[in-house]
C-alpha atoms as a PDB file:
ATOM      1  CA  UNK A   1      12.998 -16.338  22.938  1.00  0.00           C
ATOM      2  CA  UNK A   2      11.810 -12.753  22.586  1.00  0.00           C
ATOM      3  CA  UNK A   3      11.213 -11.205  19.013  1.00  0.00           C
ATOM      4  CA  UNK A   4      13.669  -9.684  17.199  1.00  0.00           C
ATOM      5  CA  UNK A   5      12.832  -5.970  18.499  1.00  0.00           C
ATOM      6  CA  UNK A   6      14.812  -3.453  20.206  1.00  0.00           C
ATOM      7  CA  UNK A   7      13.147  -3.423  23.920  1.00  0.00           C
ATOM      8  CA  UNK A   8      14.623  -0.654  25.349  1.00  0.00           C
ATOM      9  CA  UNK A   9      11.406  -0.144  28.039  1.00  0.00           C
ATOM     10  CA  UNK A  10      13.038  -3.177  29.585  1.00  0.00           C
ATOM     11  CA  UNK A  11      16.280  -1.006  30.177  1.00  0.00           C
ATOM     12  CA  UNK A  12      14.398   1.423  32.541  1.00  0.00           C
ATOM     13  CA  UNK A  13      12.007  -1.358  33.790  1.00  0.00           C
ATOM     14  CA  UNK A  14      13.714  -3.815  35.043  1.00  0.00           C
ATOM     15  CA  UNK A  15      17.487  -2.664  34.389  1.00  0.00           C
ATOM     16  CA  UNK A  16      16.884   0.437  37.202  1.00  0.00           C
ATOM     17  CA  UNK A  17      18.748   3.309  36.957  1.00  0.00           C
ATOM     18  CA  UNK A  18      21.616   2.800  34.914  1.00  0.00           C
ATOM     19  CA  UNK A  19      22.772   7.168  34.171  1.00  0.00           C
ATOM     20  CA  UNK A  20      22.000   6.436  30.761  1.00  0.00           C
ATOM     21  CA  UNK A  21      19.933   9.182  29.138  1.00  0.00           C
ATOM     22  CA  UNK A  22      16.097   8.918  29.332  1.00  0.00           C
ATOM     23  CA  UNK A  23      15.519  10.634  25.934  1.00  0.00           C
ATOM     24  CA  UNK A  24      17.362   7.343  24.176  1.00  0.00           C
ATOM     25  CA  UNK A  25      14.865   4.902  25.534  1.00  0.00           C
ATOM     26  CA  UNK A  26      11.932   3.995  23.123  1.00  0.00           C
ATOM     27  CA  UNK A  27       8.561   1.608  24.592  1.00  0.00           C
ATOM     28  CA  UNK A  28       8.330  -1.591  22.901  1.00  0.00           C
ATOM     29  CA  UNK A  29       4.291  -2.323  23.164  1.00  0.00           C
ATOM     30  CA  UNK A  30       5.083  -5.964  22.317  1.00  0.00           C
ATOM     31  CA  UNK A  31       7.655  -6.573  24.847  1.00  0.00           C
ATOM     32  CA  UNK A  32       5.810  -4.257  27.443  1.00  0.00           C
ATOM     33  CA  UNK A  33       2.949  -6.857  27.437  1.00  0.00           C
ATOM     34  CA  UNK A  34       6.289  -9.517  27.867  1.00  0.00           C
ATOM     35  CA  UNK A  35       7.167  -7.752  30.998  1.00  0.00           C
ATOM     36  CA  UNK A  36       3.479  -8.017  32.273  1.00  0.00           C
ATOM     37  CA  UNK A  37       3.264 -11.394  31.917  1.00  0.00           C
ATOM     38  CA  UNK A  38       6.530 -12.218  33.326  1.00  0.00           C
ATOM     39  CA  UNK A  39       5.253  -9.950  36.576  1.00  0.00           C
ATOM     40  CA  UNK A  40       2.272 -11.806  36.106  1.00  0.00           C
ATOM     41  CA  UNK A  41       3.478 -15.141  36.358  1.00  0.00           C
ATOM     42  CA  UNK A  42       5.498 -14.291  39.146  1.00  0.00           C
ATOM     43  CA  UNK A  43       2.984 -12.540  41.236  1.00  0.00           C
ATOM     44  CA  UNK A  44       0.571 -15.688  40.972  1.00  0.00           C
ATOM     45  CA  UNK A  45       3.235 -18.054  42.098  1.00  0.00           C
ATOM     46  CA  UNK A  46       3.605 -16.524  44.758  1.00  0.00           C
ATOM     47  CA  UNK A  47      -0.139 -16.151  45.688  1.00  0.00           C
ATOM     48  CA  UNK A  48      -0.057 -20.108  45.225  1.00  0.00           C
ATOM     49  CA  UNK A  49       2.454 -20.416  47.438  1.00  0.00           C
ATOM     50  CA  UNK A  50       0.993 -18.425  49.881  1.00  0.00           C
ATOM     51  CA  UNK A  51      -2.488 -20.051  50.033  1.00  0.00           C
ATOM     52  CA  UNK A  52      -0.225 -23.728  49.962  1.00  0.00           C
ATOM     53  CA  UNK A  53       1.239 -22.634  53.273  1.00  0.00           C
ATOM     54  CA  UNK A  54      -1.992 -20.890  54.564  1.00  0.00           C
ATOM     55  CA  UNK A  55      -3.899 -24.002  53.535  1.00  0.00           C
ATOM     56  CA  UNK A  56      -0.969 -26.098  55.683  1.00  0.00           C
ATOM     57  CA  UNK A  57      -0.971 -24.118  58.865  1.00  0.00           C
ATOM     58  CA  UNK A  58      -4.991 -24.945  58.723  1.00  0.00           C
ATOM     59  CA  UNK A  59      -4.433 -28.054  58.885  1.00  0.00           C
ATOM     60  CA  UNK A  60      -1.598 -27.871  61.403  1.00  0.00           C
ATOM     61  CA  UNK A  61      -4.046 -25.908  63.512  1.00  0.00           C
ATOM     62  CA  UNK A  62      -7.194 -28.450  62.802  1.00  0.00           C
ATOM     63  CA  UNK A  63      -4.959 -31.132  63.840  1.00  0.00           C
ATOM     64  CA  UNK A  64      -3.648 -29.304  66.909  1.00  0.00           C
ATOM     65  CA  UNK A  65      -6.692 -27.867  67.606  1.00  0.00           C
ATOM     66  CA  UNK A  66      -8.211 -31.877  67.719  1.00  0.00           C
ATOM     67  CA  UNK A  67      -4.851 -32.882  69.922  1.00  0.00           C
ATOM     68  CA  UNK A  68      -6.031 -30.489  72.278  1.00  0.00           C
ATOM     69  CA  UNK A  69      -9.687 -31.873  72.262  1.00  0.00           C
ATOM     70  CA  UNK A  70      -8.464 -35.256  72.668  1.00  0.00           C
ATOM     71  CA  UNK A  71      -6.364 -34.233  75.873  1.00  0.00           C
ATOM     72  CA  UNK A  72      -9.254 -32.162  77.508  1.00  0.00           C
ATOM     73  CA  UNK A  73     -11.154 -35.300  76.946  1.00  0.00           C
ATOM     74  CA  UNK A  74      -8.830 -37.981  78.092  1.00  0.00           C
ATOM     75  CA  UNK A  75      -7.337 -36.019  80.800  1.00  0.00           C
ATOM     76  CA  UNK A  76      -8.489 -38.028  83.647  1.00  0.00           C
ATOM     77  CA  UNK A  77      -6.373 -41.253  81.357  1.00  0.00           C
ATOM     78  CA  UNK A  78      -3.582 -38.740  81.102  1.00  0.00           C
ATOM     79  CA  UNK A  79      -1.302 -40.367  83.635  1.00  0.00           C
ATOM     80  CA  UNK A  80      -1.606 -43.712  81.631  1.00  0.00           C
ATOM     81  CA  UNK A  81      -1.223 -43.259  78.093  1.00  0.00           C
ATOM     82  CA  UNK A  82       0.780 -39.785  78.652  1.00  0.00           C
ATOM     83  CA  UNK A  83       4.178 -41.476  76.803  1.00  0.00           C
ATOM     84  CA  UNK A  84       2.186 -42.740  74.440  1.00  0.00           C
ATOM     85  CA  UNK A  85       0.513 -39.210  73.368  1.00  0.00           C
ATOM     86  CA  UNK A  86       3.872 -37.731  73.504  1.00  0.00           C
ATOM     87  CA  UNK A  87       5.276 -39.893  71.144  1.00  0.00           C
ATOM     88  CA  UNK A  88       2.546 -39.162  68.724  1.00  0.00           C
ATOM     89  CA  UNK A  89       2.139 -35.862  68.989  1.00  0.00           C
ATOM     90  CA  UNK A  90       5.869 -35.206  68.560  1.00  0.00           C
ATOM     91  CA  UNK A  91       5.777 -37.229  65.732  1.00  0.00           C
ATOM     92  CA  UNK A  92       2.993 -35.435  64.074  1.00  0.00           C
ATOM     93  CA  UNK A  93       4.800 -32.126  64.809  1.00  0.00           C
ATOM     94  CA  UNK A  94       7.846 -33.231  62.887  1.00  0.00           C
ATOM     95  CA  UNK A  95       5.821 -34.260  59.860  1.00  0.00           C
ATOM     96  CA  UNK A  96       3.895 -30.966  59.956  1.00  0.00           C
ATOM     97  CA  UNK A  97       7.645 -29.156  60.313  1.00  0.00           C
ATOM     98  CA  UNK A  98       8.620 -31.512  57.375  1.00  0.00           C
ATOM     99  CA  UNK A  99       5.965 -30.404  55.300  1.00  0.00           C
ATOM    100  CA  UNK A 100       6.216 -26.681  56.408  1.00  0.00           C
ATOM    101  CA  UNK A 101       9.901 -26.958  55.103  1.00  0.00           C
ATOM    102  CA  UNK A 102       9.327 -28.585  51.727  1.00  0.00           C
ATOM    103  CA  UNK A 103       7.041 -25.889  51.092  1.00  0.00           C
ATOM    104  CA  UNK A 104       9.238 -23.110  51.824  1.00  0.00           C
ATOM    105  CA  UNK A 105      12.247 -24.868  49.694  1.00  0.00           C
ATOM    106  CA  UNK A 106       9.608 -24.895  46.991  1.00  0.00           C
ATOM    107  CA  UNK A 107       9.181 -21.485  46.865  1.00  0.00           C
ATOM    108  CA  UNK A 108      12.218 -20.390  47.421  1.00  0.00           C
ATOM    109  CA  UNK A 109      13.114 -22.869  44.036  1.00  0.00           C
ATOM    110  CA  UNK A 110      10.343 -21.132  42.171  1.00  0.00           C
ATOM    111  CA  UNK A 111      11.649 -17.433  43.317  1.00  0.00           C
ATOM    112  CA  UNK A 112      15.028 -18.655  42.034  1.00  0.00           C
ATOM    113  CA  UNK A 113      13.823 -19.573  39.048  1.00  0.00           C
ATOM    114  CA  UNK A 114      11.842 -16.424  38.234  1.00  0.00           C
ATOM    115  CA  UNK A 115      14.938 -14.209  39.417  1.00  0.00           C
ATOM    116  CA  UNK A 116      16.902 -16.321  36.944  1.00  0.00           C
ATOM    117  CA  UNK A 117      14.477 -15.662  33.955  1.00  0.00           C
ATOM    118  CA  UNK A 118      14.337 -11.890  34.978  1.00  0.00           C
ATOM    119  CA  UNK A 119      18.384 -12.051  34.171  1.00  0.00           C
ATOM    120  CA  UNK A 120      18.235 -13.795  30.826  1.00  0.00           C
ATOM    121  CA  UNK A 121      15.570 -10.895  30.037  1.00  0.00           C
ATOM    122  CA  UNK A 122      18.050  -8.437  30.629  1.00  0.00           C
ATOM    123  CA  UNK A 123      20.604 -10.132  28.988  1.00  0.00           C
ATOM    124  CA  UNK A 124      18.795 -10.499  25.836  1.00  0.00           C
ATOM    125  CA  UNK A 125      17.380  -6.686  26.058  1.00  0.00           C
ATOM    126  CA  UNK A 126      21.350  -5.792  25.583  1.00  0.00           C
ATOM    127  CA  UNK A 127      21.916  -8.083  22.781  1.00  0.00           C
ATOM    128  CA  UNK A 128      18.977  -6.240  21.002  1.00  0.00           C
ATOM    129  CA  UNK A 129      20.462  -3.077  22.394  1.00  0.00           C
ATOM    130  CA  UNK A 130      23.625  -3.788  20.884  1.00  0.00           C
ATOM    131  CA  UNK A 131      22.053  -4.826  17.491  1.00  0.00           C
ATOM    132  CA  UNK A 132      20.017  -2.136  16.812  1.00  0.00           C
ATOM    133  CA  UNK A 133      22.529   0.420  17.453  1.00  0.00           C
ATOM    134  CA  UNK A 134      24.648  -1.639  14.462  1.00  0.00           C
ATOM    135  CA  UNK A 135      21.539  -1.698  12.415  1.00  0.00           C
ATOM    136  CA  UNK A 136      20.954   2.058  12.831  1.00  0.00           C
ATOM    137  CA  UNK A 137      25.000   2.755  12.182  1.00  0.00           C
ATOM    138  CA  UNK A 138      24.710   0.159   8.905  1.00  0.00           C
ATOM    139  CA  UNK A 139      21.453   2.392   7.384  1.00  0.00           C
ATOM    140  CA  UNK A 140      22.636   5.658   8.021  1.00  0.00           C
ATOM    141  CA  UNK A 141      25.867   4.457   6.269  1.00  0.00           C
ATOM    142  CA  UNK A 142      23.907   3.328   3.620  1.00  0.00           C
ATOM    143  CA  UNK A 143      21.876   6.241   3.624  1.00  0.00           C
ATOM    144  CA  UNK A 144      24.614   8.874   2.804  1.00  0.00           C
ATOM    145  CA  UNK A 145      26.147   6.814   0.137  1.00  0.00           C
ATOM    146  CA  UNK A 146      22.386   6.713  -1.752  1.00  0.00           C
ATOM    147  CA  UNK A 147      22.159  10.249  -1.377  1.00  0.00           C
ATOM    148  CA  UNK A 148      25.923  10.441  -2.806  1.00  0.00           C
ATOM    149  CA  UNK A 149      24.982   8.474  -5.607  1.00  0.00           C
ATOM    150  CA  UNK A 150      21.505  10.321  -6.152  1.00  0.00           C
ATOM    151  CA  UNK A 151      23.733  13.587  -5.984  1.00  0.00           C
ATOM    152  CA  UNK A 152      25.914  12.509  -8.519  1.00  0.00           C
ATOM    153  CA  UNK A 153      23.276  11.040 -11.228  1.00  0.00           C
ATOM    154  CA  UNK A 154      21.460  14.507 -10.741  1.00  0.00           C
ATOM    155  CA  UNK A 155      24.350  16.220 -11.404  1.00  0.00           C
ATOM    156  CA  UNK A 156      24.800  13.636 -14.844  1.00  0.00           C
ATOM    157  CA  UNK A 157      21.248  14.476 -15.679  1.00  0.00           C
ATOM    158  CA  UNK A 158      21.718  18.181 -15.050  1.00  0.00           C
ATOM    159  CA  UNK A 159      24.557  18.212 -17.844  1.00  0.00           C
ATOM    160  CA  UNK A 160      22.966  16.434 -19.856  1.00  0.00           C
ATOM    161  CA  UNK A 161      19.918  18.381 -20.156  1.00  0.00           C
ATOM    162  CA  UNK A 162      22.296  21.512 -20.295  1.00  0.00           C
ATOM    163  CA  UNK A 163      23.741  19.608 -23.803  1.00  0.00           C
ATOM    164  CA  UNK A 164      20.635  18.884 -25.018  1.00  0.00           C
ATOM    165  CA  UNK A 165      19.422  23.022 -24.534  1.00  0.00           C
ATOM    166  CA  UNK A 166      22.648  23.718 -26.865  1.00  0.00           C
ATOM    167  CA  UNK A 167      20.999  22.239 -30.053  1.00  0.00           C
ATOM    168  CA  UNK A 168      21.828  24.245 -32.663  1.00  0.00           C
ATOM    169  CA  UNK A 169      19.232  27.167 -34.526  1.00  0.00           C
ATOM    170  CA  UNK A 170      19.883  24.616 -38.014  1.00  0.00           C
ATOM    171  CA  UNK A 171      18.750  21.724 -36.109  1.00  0.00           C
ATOM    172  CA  UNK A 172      16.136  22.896 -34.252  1.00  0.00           C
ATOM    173  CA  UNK A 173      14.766  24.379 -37.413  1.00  0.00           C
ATOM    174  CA  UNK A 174      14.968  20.940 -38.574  1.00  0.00           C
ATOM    175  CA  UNK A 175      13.092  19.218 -35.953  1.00  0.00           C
ATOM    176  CA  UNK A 176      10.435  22.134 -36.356  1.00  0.00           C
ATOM    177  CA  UNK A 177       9.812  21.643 -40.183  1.00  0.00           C
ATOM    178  CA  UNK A 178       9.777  17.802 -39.049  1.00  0.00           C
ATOM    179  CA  UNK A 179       7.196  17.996 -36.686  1.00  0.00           C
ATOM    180  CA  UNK A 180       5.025  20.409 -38.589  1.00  0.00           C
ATOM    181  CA  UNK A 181       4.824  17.740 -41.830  1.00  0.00           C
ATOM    182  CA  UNK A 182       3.098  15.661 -39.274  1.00  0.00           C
ATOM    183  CA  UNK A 183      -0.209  17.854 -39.284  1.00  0.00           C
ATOM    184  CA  UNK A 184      -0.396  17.387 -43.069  1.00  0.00           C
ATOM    185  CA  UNK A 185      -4.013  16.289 -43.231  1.00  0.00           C
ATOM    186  CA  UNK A 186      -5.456  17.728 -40.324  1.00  0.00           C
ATOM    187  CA  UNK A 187      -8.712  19.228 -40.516  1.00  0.00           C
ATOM    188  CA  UNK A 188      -7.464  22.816 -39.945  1.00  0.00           C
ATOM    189  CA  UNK A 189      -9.773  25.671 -40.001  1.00  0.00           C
ATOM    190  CA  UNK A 190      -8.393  29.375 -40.281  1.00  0.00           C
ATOM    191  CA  UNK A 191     -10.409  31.565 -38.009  1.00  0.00           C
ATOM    192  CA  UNK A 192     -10.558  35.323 -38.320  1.00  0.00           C
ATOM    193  CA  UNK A 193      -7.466  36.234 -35.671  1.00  0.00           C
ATOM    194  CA  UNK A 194      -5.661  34.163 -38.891  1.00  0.00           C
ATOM    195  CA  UNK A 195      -4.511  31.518 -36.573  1.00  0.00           C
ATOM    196  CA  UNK A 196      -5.311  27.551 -37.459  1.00  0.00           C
ATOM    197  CA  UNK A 197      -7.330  25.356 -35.201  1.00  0.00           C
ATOM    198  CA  UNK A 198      -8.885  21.689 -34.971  1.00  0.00           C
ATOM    199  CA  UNK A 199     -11.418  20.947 -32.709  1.00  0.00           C
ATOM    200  CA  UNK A 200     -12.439  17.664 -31.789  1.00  0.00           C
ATOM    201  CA  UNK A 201     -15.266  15.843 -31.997  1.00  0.00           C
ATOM    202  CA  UNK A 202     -14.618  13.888 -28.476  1.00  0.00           C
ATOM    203  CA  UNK A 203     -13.319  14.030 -25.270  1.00  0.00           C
ATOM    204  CA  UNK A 204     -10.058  12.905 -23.858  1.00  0.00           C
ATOM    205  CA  UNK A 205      -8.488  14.101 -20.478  1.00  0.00           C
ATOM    206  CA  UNK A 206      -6.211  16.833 -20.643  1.00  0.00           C
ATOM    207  CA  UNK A 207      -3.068  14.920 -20.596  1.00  0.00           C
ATOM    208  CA  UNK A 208      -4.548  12.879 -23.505  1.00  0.00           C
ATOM    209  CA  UNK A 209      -5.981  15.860 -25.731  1.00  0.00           C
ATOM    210  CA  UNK A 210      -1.955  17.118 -25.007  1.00  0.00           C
ATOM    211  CA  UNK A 211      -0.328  14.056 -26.350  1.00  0.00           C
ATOM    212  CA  UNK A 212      -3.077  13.554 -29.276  1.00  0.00           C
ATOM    213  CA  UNK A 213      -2.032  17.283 -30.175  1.00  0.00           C
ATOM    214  CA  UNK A 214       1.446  16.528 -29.965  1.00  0.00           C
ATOM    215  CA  UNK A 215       1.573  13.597 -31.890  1.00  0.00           C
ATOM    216  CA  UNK A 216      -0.140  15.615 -35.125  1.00  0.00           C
ATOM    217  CA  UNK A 217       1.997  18.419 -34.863  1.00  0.00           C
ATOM    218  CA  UNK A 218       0.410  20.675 -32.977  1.00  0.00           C
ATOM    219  CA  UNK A 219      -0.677  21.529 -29.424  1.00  0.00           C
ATOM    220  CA  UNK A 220      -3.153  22.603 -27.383  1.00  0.00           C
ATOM    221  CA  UNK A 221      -4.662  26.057 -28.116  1.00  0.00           C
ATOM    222  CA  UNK A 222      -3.049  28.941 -26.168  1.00  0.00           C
ATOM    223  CA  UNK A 223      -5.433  31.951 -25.861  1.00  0.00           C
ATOM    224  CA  UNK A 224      -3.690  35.334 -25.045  1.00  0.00           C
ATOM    225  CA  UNK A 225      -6.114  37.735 -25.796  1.00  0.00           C
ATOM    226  CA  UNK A 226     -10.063  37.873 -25.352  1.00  0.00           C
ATOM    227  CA  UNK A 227      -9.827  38.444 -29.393  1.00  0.00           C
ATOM    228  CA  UNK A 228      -8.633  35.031 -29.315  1.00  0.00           C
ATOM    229  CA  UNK A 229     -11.636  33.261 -27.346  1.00  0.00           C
ATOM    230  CA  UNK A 230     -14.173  35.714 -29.345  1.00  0.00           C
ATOM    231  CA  UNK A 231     -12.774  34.146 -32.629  1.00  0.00           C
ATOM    232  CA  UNK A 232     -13.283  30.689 -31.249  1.00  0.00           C
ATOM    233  CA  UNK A 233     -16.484  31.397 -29.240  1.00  0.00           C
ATOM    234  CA  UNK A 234     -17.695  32.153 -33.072  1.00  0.00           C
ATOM    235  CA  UNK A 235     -16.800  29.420 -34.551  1.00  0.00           C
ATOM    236  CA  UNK A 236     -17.995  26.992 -31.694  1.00  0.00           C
ATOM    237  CA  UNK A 237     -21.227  28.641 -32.052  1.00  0.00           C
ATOM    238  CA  UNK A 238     -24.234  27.893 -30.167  1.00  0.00           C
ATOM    239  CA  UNK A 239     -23.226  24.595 -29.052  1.00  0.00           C
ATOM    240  CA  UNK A 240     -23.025  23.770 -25.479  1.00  0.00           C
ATOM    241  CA  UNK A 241     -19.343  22.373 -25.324  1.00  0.00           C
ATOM    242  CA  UNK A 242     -16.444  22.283 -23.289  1.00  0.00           C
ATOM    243  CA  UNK A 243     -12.551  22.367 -24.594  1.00  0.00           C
ATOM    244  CA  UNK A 244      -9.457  21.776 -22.682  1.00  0.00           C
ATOM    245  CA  UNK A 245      -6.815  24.410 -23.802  1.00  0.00           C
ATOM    246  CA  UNK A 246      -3.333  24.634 -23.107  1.00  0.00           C
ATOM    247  CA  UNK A 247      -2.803  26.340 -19.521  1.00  0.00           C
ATOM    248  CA  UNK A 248      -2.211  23.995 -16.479  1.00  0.00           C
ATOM    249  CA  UNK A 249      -0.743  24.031 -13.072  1.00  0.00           C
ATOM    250  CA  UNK A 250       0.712  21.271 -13.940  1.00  0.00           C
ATOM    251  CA  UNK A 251       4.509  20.859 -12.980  1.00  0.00           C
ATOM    252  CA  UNK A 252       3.711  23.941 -10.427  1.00  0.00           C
ATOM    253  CA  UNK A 253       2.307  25.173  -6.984  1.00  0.00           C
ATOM    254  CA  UNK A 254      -1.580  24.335  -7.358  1.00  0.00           C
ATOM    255  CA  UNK A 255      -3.073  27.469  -8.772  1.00  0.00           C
ATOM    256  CA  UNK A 256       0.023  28.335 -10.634  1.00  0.00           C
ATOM    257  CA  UNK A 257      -1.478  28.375 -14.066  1.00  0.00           C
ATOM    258  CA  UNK A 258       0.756  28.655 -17.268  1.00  0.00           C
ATOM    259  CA  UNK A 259       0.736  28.313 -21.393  1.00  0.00           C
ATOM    260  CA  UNK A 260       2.316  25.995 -22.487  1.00  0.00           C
ATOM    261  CA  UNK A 261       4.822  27.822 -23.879  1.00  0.00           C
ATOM    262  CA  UNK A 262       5.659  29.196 -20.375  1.00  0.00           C
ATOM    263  CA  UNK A 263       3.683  32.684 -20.348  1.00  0.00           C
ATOM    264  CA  UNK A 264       1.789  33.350 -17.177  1.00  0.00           C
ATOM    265  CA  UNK A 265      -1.679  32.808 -16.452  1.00  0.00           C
ATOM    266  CA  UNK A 266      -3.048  35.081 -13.748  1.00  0.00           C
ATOM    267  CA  UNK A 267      -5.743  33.498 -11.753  1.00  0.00           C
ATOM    268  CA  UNK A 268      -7.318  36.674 -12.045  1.00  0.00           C
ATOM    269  CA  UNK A 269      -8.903  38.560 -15.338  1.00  0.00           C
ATOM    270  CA  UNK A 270     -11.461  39.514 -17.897  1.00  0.00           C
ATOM    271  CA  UNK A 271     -10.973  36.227 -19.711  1.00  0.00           C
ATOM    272  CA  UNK A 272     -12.330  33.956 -16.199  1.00  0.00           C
ATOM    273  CA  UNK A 273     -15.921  32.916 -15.323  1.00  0.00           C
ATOM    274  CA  UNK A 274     -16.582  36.129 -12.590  1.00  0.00           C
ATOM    275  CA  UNK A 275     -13.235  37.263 -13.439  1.00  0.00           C
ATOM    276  CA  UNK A 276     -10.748  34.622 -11.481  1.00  0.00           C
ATOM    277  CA  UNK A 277     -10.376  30.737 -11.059  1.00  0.00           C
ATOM    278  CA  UNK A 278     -12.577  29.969  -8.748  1.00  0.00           C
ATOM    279  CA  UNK A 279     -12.811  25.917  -9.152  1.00  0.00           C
ATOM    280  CA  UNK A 280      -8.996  25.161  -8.412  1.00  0.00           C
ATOM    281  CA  UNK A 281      -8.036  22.405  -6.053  1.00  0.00           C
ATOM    282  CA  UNK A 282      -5.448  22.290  -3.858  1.00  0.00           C
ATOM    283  CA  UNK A 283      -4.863  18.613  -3.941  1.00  0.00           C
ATOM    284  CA  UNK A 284      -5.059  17.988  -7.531  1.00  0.00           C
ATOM    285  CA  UNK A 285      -3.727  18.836 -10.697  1.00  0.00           C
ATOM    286  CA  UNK A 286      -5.667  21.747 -12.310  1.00  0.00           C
ATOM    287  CA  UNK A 287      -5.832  22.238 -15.963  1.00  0.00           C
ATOM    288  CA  UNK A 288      -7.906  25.497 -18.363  1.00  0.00           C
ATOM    289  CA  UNK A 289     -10.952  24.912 -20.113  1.00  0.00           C
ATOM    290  CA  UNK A 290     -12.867  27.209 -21.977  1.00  0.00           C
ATOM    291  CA  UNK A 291     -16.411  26.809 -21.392  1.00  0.00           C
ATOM    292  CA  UNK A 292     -19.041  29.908 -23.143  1.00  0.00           C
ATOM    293  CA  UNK A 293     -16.339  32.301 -23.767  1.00  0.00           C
ATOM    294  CA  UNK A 294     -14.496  32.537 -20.765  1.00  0.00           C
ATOM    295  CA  UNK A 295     -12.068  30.060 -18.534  1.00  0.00           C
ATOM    296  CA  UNK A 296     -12.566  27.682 -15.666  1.00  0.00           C
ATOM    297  CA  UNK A 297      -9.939  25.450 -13.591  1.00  0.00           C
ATOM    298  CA  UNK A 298     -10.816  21.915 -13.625  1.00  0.00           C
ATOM    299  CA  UNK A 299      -9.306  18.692 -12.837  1.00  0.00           C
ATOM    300  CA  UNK A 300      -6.937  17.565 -15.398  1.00  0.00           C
ATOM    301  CA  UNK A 301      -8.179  14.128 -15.558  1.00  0.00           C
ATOM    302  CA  UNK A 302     -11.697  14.669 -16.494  1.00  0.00           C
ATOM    303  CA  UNK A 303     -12.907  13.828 -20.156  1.00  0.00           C
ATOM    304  CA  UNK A 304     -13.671  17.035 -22.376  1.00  0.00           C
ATOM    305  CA  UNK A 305     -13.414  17.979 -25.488  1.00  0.00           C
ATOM    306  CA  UNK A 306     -10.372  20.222 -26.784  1.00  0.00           C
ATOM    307  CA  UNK A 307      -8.943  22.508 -28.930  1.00  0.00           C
ATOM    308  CA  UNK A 308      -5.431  22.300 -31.366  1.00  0.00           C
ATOM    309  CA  UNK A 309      -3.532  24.599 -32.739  1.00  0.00           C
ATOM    310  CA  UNK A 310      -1.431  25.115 -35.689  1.00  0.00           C
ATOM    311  CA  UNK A 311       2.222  26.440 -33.852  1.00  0.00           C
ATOM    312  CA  UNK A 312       3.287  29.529 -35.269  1.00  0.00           C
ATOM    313  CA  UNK A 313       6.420  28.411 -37.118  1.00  0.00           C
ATOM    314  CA  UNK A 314       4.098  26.176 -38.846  1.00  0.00           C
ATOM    315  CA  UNK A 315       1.974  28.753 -40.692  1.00  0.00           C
ATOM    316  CA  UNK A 316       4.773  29.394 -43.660  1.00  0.00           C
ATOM    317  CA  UNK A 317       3.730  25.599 -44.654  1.00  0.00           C
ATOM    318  CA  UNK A 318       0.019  25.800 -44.530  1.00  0.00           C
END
């Protein structure tokens, strides 16, 4: 029984020319290596067969060959025992015209039988035909109905995100004064550019640093000026310290850098080590650090120290 896999390289090997097109047959290696040994078998049969009745017509030949010896030597008795030899000899050629004819049935049986296998091979390669071409018809089916139904949630999700943009100015201002109430005890230090900043004390990747931000309130810093880094290059001091700020590529083409708050972050500037990003990767996610006054693109998931900030909308309760 073959395996359950479409061999349509039988089709063209051993089904000849049927006018079907050739750009709809696919090789099977499995079943390729079926047809070989089937070829195989059949070629080495035959060779068996052949040597059977070569090693036969030896011995016909041997035999023969000693008839003849016996006659040369017995000729002068020839007259004598001449009904005698003829008997024999024609009874050795009928056993030698026996055997020559078993052998040739035998082969012939074996041919049969290979022919016959050939045909259930062919028979089997259409079944599998046939069965694929359902499969195939059954998964595309099934195919356009997922991308109905994925077209159809995304078009759910699409609304409701549109709802959820339509919050109104009271209750956003809620949710605001809510989340700001939840920096109440952070170390906060006021800086000269009169903005509000923690630093921390440890390092966390980017992601992390984000979501420990987040969860007190506030967010990663967001520099937009070099005022900005000059008031925090001053307070950092001396010390030899990286922090993650807010800008990322994340959620973008690599390279595509952006505050958090959506603003633009050319890759290119007074406020980058030699003036662009230099260190971005193409196959990674690539987040801002600031680094002795000025940025660099790193990977997102390495461990640095960061930077939060107090939002804006915030400052009224501080």
């Amino acid at each position: 029984m073959l395996p359950p896999v479409v061999l349509l390289f039988f089709l063209a090997a051993i089904g000849g020319s049927d006018g079907q097109d050739q750009n709809m047959r696919f090789i099977c290696p499995s079943n390729t290596e079926l047809l070989a040994e089937v070829n195989s078998t059949l070629l080495k049969r035959m060779d068996d067969a052949e040597l059977n009745l070569a090693a036969e017509m030896r011995q016909v030949s041997a035999k023969v060959e000693g008839l003849e010896g016996t006659v040369a030597l017995n000729r002068d008795e020839e007259k004598s025992v001449q009904s005698a030899n003829s008997v024999k000899f024609d009874d050795m050629q009928q056993n030698l015209m026996n055997k020559f004819e078993d052998s040739n049935l035998a082969v012939g049986a074996e041919l049969k039988n290979l022919v016959n296998f050939i045909d259930s091979m062919k028979s089997e390669v259409a079944s599998l035909t046939a069965k694929f071409a359902q499969l195939e018809s059954s998964f595309m089916d099934s195919l356009t109905s997922g991308f109905k139904d994925i077209a159809i949630k995304l078009d759910s999700v699409k609304s409701t995100c549109q709802n959820q943009t339509n919050v109104s100015e009271g209750e956003q201002t809620s949710v605001d004064e809510e989340n700001c109430n939840l920096s109440t005890g952070t170390n906060l230090v006021t800086l000269r550019n009169g903005k509000k900043y923690a630093f921390s004390d440890f390092a966390l990747s980017w992601f992390s640093a984000k979501l420990f931000c987040e969860q007190r309130g506030l967010t990663l810093v967001t520099l937009k000026s070099n005022q900005d880094i000059s008031a925090l290059n001053n307070a950092v001091g001396n010390k030899d310290v990286v922090f993650w700020l807010s800008a990322s590529d994340v959620g973008r083409s690599r390279g595509q850098f952006a505050w958090l708050d959506g603003t633009p972050l050319s890759r290119r500037g007074p406020m980058w080590y030699r003036g662009q990003a230099v260190y971005y990767q193409q196959n990674q996610q690539n987040c801002v650090l600031l680094y002795k006054s000025k940025l660099h693109a790193y990977n997102c998931l390495a461990n640095y120290n960061f930077i939060c900030q107090l939002p804006p909308q915030c400052y009224k309760n501080k």
